[in-house]
C-alpha atoms as a PDB file:
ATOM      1  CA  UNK A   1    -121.331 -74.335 -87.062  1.00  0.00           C
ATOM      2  CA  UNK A   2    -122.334 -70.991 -86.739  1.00  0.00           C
ATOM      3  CA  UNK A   3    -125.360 -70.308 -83.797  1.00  0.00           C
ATOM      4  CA  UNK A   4    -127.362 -66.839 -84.208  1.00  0.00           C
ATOM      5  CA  UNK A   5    -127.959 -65.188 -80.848  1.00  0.00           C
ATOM      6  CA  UNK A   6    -131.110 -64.048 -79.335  1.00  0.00           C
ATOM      7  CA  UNK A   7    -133.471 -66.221 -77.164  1.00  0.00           C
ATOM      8  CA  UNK A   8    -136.808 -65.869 -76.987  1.00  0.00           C
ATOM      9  CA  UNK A   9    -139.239 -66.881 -75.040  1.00  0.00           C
ATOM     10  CA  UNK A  10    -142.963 -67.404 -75.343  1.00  0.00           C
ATOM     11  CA  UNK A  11    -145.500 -68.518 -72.847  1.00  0.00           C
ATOM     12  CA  UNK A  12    -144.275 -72.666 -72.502  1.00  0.00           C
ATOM     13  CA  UNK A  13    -142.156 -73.079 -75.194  1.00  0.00           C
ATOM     14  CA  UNK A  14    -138.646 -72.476 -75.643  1.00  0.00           C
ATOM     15  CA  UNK A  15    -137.449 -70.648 -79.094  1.00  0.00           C
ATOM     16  CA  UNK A  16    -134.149 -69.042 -79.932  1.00  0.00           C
ATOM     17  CA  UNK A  17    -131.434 -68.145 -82.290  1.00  0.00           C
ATOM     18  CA  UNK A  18    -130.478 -70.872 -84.220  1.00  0.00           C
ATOM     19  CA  UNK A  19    -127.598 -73.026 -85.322  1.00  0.00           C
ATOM     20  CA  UNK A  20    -126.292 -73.231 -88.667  1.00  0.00           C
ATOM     21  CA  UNK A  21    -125.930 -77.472 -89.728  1.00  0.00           C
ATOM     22  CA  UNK A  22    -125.775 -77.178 -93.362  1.00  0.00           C
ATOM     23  CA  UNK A  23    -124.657 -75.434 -96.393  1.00  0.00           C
ATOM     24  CA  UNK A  24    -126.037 -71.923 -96.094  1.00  0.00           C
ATOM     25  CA  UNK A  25    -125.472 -69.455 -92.820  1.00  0.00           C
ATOM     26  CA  UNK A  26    -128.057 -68.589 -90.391  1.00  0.00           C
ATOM     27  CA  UNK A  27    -128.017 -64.947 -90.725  1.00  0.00           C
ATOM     28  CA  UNK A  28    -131.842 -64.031 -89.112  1.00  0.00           C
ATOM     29  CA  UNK A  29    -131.129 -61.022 -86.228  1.00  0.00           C
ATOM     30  CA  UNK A  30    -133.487 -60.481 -83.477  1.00  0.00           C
ATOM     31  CA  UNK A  31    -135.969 -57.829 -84.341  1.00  0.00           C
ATOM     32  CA  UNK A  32    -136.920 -54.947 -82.100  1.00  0.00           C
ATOM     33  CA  UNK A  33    -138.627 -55.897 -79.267  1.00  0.00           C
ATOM     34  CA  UNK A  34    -138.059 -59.507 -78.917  1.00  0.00           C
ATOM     35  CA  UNK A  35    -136.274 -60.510 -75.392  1.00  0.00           C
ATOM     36  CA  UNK A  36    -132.723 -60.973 -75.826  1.00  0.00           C
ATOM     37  CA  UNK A  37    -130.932 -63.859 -74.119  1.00  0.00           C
ATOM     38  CA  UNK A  38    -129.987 -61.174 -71.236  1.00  0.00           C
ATOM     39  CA  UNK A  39    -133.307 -60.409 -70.416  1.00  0.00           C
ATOM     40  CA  UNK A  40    -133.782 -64.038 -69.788  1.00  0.00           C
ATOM     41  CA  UNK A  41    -131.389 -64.339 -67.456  1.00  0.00           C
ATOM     42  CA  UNK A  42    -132.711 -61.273 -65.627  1.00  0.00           C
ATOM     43  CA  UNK A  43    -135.612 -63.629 -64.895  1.00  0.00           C
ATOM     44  CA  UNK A  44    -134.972 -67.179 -65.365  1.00  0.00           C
ATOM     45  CA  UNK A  45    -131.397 -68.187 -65.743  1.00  0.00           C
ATOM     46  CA  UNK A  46    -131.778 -71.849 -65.972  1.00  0.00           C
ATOM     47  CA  UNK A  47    -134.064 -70.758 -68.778  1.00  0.00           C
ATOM     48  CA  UNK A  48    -131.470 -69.226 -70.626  1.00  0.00           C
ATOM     49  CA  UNK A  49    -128.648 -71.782 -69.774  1.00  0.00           C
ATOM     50  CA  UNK A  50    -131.033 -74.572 -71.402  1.00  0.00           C
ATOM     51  CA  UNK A  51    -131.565 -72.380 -74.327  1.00  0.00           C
ATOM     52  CA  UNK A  52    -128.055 -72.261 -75.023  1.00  0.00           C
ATOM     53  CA  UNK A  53    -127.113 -75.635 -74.408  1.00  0.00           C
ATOM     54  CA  UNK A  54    -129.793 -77.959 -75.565  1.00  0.00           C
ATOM     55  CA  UNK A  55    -132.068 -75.940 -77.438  1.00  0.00           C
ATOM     56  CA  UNK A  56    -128.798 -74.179 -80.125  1.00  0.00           C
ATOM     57  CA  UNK A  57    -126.400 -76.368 -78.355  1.00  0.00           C
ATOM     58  CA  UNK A  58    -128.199 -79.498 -79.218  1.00  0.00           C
ATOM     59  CA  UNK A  59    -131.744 -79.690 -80.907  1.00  0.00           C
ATOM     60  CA  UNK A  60    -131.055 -77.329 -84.022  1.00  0.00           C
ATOM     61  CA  UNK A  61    -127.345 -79.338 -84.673  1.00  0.00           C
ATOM     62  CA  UNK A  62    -129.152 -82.778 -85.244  1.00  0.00           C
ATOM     63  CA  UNK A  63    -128.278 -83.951 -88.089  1.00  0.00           C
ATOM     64  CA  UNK A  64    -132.157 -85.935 -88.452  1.00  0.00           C
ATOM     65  CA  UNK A  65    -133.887 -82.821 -89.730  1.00  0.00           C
ATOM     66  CA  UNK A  66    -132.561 -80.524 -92.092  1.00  0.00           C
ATOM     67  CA  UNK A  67    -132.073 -76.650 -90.926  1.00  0.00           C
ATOM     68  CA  UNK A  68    -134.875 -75.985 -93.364  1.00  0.00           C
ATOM     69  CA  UNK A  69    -137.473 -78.688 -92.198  1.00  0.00           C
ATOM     70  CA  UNK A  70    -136.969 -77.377 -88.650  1.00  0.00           C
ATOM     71  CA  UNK A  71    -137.838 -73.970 -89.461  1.00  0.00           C
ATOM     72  CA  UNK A  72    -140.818 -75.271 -91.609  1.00  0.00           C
ATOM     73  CA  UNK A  73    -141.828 -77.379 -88.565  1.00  0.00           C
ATOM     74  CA  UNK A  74    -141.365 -74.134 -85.639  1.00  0.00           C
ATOM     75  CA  UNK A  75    -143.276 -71.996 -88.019  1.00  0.00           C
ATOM     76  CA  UNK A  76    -146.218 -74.502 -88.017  1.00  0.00           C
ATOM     77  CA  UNK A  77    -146.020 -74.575 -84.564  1.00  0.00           C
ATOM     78  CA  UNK A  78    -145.912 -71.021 -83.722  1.00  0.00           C
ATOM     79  CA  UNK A  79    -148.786 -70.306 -86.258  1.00  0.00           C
ATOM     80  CA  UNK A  80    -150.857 -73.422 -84.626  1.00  0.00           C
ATOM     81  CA  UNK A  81    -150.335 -72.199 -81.339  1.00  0.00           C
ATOM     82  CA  UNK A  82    -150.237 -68.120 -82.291  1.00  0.00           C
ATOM     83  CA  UNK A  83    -147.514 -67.391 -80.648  1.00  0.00           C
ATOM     84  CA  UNK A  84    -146.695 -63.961 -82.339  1.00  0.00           C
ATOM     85  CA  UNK A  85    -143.618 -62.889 -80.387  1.00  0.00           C
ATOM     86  CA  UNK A  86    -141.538 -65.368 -81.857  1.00  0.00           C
ATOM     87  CA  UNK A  87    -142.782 -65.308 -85.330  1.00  0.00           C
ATOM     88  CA  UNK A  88    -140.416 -62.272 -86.707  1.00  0.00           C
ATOM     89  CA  UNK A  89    -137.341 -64.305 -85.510  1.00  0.00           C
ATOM     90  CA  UNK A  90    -138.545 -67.546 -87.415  1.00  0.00           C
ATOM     91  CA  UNK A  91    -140.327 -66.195 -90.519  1.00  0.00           C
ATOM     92  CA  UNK A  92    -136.464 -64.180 -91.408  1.00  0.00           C
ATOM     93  CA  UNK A  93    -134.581 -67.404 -90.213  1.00  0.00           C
ATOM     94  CA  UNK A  94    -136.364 -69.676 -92.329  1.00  0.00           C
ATOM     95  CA  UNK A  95    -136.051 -67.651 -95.159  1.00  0.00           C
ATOM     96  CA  UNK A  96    -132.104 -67.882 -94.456  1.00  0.00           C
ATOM     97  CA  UNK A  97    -132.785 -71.509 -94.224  1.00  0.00           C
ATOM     98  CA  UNK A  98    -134.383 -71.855 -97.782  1.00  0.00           C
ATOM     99  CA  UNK A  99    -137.657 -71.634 -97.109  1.00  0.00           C
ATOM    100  CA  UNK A 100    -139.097 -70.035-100.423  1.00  0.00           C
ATOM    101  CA  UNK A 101    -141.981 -66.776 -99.546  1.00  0.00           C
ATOM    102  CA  UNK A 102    -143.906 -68.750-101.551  1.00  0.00           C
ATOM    103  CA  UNK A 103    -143.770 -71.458 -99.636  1.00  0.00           C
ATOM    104  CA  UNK A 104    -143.963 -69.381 -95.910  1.00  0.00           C
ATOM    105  CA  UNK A 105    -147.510 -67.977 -97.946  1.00  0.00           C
ATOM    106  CA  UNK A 106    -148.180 -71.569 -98.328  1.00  0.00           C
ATOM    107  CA  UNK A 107    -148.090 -72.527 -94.769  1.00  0.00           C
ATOM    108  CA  UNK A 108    -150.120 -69.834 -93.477  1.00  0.00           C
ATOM    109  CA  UNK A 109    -152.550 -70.853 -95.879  1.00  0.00           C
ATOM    110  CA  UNK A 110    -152.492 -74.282 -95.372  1.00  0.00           C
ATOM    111  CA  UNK A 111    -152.886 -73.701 -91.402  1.00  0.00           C
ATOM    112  CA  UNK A 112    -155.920 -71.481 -91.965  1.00  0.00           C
ATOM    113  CA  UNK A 113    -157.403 -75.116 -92.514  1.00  0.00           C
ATOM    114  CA  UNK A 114    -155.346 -76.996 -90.190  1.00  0.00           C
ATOM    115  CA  UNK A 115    -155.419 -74.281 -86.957  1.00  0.00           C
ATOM    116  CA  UNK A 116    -158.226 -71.911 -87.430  1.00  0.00           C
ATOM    117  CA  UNK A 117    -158.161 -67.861 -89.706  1.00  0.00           C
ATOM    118  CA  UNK A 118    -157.095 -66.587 -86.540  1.00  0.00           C
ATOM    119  CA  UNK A 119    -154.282 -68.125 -86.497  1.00  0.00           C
ATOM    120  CA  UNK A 120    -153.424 -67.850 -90.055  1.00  0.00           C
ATOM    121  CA  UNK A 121    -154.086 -64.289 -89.957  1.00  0.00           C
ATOM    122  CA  UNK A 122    -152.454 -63.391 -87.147  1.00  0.00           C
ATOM    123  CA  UNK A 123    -149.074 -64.554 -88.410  1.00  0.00           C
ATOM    124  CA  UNK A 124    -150.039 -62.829 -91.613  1.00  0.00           C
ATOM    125  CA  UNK A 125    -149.805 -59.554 -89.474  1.00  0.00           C
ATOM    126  CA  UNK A 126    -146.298 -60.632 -88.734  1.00  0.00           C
ATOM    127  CA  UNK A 127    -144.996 -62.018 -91.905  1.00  0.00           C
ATOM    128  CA  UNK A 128    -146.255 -58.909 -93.779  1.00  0.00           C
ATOM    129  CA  UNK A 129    -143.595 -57.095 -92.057  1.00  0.00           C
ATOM    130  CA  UNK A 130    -140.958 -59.510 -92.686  1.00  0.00           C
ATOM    131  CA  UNK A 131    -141.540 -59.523 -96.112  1.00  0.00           C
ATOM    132  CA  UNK A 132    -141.257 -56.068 -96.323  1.00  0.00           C
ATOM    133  CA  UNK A 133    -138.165 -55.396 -94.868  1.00  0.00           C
ATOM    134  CA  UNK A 134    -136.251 -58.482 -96.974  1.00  0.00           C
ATOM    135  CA  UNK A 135    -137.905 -56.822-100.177  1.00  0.00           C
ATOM    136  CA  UNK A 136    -140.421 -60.019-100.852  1.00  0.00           C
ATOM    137  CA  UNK A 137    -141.874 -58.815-104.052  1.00  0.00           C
ATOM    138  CA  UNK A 138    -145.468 -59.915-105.322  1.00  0.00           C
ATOM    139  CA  UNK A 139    -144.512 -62.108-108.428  1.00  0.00           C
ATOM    140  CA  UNK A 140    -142.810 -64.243-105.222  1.00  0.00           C
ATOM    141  CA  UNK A 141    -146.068 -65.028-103.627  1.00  0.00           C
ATOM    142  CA  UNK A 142    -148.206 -67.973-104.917  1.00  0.00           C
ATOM    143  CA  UNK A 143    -151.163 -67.257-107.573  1.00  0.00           C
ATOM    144  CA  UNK A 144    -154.223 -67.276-105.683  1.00  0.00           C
ATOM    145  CA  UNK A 145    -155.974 -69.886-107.854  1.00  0.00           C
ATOM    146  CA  UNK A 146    -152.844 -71.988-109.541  1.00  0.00           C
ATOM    147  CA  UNK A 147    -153.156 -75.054-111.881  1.00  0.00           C
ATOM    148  CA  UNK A 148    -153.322 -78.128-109.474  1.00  0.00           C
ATOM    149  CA  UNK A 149    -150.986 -80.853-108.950  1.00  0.00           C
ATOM    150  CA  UNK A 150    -152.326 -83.871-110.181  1.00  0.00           C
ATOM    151  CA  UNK A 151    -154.879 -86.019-108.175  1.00  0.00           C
ATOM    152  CA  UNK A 152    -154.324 -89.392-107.420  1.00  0.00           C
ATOM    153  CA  UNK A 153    -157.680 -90.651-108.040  1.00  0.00           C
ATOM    154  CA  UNK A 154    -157.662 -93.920-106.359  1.00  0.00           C
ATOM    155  CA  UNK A 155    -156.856 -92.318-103.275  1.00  0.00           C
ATOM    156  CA  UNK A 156    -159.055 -90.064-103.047  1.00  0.00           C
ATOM    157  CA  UNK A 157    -162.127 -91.906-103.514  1.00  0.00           C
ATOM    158  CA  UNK A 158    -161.248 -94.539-100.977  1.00  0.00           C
ATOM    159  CA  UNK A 159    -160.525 -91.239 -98.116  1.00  0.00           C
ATOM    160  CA  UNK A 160    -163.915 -89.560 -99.674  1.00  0.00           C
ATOM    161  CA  UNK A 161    -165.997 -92.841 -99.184  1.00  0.00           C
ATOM    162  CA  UNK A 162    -164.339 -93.307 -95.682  1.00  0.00           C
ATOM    163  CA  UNK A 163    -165.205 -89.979 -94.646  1.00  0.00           C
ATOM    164  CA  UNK A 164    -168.690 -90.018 -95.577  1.00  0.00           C
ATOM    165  CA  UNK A 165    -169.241 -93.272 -93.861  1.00  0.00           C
ATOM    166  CA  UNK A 166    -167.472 -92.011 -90.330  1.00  0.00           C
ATOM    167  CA  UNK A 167    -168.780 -88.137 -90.862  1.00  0.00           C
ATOM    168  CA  UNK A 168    -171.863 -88.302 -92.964  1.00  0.00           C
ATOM    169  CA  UNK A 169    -174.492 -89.379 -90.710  1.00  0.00           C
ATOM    170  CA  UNK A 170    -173.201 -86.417 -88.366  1.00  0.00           C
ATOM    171  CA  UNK A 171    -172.026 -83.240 -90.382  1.00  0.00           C
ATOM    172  CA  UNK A 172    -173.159 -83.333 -94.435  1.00  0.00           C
ATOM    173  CA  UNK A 173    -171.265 -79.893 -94.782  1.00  0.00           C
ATOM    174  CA  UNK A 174    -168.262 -80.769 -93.293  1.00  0.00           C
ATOM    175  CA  UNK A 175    -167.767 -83.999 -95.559  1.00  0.00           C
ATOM    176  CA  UNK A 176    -168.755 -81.269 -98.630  1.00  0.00           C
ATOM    177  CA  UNK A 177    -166.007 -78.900 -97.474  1.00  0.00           C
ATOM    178  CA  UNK A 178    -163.095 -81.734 -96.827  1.00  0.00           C
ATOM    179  CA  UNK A 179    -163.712 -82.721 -99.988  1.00  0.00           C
ATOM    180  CA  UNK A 180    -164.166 -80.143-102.179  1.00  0.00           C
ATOM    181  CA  UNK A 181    -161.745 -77.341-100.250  1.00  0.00           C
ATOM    182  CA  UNK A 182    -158.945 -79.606 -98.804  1.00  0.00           C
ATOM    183  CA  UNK A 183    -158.104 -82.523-100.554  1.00  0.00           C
ATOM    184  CA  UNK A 184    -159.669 -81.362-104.276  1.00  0.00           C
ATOM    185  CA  UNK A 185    -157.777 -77.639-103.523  1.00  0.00           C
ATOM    186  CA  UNK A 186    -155.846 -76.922-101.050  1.00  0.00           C
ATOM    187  CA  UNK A 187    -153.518 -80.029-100.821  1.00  0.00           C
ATOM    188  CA  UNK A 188    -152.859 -79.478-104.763  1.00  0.00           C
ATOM    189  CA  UNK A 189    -151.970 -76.160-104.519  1.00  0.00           C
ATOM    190  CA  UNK A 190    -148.282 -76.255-106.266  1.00  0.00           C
ATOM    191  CA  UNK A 191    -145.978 -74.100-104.740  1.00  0.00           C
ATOM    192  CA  UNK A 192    -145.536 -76.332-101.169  1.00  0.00           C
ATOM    193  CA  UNK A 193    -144.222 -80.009-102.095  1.00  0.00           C
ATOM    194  CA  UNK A 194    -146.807 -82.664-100.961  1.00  0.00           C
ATOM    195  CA  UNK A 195    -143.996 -83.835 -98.174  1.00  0.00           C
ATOM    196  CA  UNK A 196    -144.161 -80.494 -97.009  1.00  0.00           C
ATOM    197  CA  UNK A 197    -147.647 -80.043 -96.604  1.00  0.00           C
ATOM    198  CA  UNK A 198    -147.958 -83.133 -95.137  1.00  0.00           C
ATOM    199  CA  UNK A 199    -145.254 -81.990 -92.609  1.00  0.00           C
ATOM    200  CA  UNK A 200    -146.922 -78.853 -91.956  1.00  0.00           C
ATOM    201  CA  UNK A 201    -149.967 -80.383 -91.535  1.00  0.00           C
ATOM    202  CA  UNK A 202    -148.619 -83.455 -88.962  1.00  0.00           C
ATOM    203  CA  UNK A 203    -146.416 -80.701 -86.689  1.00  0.00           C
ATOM    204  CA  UNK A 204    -149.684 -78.403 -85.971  1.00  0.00           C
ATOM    205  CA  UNK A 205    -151.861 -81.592 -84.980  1.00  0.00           C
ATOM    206  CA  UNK A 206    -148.839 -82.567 -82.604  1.00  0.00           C
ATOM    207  CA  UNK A 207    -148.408 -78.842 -81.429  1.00  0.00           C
ATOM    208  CA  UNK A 208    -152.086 -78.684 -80.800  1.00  0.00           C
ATOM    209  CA  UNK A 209    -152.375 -82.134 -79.414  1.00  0.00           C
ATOM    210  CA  UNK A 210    -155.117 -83.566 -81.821  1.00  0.00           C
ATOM    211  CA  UNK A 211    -153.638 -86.950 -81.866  1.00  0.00           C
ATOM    212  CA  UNK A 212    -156.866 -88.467 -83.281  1.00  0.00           C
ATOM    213  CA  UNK A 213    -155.719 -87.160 -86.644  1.00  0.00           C
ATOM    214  CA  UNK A 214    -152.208 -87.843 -86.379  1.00  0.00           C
ATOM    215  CA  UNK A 215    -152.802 -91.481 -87.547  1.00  0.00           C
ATOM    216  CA  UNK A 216    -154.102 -90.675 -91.148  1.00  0.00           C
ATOM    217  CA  UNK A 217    -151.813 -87.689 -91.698  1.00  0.00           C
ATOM    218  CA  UNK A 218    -148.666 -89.215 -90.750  1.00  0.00           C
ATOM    219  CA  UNK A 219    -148.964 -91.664 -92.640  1.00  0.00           C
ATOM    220  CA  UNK A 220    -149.643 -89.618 -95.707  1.00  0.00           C
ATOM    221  CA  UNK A 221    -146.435 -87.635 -94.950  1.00  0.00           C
ATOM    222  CA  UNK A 222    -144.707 -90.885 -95.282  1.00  0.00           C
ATOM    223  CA  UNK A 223    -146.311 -91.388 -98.124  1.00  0.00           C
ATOM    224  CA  UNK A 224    -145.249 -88.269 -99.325  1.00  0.00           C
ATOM    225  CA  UNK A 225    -141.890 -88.760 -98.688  1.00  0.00           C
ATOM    226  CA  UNK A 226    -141.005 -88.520 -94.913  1.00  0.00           C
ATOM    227  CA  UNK A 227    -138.949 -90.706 -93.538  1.00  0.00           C
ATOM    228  CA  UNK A 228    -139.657 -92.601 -89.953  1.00  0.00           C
ATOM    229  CA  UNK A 229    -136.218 -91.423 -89.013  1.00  0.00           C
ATOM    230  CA  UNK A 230    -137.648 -87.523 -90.254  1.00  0.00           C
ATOM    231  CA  UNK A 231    -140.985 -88.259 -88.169  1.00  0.00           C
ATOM    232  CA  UNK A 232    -139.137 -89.391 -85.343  1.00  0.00           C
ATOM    233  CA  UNK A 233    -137.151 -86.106 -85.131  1.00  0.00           C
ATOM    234  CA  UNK A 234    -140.027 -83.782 -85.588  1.00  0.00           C
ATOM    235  CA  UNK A 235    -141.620 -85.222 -82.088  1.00  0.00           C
ATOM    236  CA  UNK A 236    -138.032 -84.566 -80.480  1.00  0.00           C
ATOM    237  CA  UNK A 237    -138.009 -80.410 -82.242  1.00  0.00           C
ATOM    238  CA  UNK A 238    -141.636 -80.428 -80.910  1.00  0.00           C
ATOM    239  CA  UNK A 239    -141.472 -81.260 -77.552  1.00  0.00           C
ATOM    240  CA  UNK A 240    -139.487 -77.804 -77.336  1.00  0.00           C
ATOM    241  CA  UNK A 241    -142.273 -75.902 -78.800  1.00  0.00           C
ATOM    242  CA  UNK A 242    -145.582 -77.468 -77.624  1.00  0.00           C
ATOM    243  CA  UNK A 243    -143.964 -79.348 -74.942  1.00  0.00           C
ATOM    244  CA  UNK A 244    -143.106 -82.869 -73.769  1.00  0.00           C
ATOM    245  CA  UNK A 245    -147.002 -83.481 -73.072  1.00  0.00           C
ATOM    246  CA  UNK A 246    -147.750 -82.871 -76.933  1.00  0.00           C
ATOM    247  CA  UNK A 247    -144.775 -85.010 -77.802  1.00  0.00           C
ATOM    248  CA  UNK A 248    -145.221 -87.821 -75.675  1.00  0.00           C
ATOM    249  CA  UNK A 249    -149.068 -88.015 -76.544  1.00  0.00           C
ATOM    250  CA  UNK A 250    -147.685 -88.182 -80.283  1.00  0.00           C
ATOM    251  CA  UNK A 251    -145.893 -91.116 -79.239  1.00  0.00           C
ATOM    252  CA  UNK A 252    -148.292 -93.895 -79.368  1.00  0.00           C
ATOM    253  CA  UNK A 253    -149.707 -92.646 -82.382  1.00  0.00           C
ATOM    254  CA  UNK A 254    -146.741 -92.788 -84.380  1.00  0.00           C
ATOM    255  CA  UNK A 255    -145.786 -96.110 -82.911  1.00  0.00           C
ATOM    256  CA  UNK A 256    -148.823 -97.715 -84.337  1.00  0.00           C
ATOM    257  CA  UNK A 257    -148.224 -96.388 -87.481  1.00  0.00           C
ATOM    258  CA  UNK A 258    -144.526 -97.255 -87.570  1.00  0.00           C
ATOM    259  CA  UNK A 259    -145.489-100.621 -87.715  1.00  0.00           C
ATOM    260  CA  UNK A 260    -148.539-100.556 -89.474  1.00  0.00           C
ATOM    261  CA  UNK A 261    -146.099 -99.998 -92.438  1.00  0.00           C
ATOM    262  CA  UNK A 262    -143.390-102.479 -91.780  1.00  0.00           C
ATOM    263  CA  UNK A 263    -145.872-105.361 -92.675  1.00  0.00           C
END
């Protein structure tokens, strides 16, 4: 268990080098300009001693998440919460992780939606770079209008005539654009599993503490495939990166729809 070296810090949230846990070794290096884990110290030492031991010494060796689904999940944070200094550190680490360009294109995509085109383009600025230096070539990046996944019919009708009901009366447009751009477009864009999206999607509402939405979408990530046990462990990763507020909000939330599904 191999850990990469560099902390770094952004405004509330604690992100660092990270440990390997699983076939493939974490080989991202700290890019020019980010803080190193001795200017840390030089400020806040406990900082840097919690960074070592619970954030690589702990968080990244759990065994609940894969390597890859926590650098999917820090990425979605970071971009949610456009924290740019970070982003060079975690856009090369989760491509060491197995996280596809495609799929990192994907994301900041997907978040455009799910955190606002400032966001989205502001880790653009970052990723561009990224790619670049690991030689990301064009025919890697998704088609920007692919065949769609399949849509489950069924489903969406009964979250189109539930949105119209609740949203309708109060914003036409915005029931016209859910539809048409998000759930008929965007969530059947191929090259990020459905599980994935869905996880994308559920760690920016958490990082950005909308927990009104957390109900629905969680859900659909277990319906896509996440586990409770998975769920679970993306609060815990969170809580580093948005902070134990955002987590513990989430925790109600995802109670209720824990057992919602055990009956």
């Amino acid at each position: 268990m191999k850990l990469v070296s560099a902390a770094l810090v952004s405004l509330g949230t604690l992100t660092s080098a990270v440990a390997e846990a699983g076939s493939g070794p974490a080989r991202a290096s700290t890019p020019a300009g980010v803080l190193s884990s001795a200017d840390v110290r030089s400020v806040a030492p406990a900082l840097e001693k919690y960074t070592q031991d619970n954030l690589l010494g702990d968080l990244w060796k759990r065994p609940g998440l894969s390597p890859r689904d926590r650098s999917i999940v820090t990425l979605s944070v970071l971009i949610a919460r456009s924290q740019t200094l970070e982003m060079p550190f975690h856009f090369a680490l989760a491509l060491d992780n197995g996280v596809k360009p495609a799929e990192i294109s994907e994301i900041i995509t997907h978040l455009a939606f799910y955190s606002g085109w400032g966001n989205a383009t502001s880790a653009v600025a970052v990723a561009k770079d990224v790619f670049a230096q690991r030689g990301v070539r064009p025919d890697q990046l998704p088609a920007a209008s692919p065949a769609p996944l399949p849509l489950d019919q069924a489903s969406e009708q009964n979250r189109a005539t539930r949105v119209q009901t609740d949203v309708g009366p109060i914003s036409q447009g915005l029931v016209d654009d859910t539809g048409k751009l998000l759930f008929n477009d965007l969530w059947l864009r191929p090259d990020l599993a459905p599980r994935d999206r869905s996880l994308v999607t559920v760690s920016s509402l958490i990082a950005g503490g909308q927990v009104a939405q957390i109900p629905y979408h969680l859900g659909r990530a277990m319906d896509n495939g996440l586990t409770q046990e998975q769920a679970s462990e993306v609060i815990s990763h969170i809580a580093f990166y948005a902070g134990w507020p955002n987590a513990f909000s989430t925790v109600p939330v995802a109670k209720t729809v824990f057992e919602s599904r055990k009956k």
